[in-house]
Protein backbone atom coordinates (compact mmCIF):
# COMPACT_ATOMS: atom_id res chain seq x y z
CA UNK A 1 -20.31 -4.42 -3.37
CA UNK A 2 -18.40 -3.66 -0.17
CA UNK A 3 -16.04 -0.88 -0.07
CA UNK A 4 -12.58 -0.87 1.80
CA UNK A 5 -10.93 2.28 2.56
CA UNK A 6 -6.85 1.97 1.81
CA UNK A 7 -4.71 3.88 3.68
CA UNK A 8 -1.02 4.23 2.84
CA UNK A 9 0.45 1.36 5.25
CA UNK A 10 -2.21 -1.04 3.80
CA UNK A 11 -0.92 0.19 0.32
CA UNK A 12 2.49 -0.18 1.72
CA UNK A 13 1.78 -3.64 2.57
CA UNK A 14 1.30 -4.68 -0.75
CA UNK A 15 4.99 -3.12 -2.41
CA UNK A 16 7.00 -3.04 0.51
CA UNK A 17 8.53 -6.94 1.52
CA UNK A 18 9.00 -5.77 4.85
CA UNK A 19 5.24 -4.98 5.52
CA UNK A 20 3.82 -7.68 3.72
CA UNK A 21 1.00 -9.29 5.65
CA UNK A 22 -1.45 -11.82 4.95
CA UNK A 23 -4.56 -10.13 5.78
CA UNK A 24 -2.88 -7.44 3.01
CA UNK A 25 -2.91 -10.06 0.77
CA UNK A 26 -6.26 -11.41 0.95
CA UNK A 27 -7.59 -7.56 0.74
CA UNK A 28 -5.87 -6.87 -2.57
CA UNK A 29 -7.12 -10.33 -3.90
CA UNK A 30 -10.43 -9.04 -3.24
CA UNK A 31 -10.16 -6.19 -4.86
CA UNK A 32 -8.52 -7.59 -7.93
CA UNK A 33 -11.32 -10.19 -8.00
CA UNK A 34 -13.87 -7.87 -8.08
CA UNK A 35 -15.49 -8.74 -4.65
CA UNK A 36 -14.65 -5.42 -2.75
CA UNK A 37 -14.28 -1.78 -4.00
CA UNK A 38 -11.20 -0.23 -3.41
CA UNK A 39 -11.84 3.29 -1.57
CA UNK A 40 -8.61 6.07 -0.59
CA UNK A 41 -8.81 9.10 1.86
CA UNK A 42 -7.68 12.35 0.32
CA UNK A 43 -4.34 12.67 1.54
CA UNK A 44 -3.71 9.34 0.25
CA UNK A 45 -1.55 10.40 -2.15
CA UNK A 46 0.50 13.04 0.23
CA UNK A 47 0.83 9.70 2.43
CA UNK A 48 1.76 7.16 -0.33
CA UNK A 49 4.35 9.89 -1.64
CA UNK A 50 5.68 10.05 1.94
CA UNK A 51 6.10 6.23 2.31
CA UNK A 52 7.79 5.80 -1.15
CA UNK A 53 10.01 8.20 -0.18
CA UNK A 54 10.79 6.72 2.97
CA UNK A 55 11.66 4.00 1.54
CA UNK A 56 14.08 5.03 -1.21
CA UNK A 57 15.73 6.72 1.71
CA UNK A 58 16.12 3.73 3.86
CA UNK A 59 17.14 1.43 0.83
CA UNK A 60 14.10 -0.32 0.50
CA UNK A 61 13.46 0.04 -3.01
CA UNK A 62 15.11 1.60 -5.65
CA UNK A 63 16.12 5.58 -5.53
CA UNK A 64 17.87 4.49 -1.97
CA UNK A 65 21.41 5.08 -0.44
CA UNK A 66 22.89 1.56 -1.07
C-alpha cells in the first residue's frame, strides 16, 4: 500500500472551508478507502495545534473572536 505523508495544511485542507481543495479531497478519499496509508511528521501535532489555533483566532471555526 502506498503511504502519503500529511502535513498540517493538507490536514487543514480537509476542516478548514477556506483551504479546501480538490486534490485534498481525493487524498482523504484514499485514505478512507483503504488505498493509501496515511503517514504524519513528528511535529505534526505542534503544527495541527498551531493551525487550529489560528483559526479560532481569526474566526474560522469555533473558539474565535466573532
Amino acid at each position: 500500500m502506498k503511504r502519503v505523508v500529511v502535513d498540517a495544511s493538507l490536514a487543514g485542507a480537509w476542516l478548514l472551508p477556506d483551504e479546501q481543495s480538490d486534490a485534498a479531497a481525493e487524498i482523504l478519499r484514499q485514505i478512507l478507502d483503504g488505498r493509501r496509508e496515511l503517514a504524519v511528521p513528528d511535529l505534526w501535532p505542534y503544527e495541527m495545534m498551531n493551525l487550529l489555533v489560528s483559526a479560532g483566532r481569526s474566526g474560522l471555526i469555533l473558539g474565535g473572536p466573532a
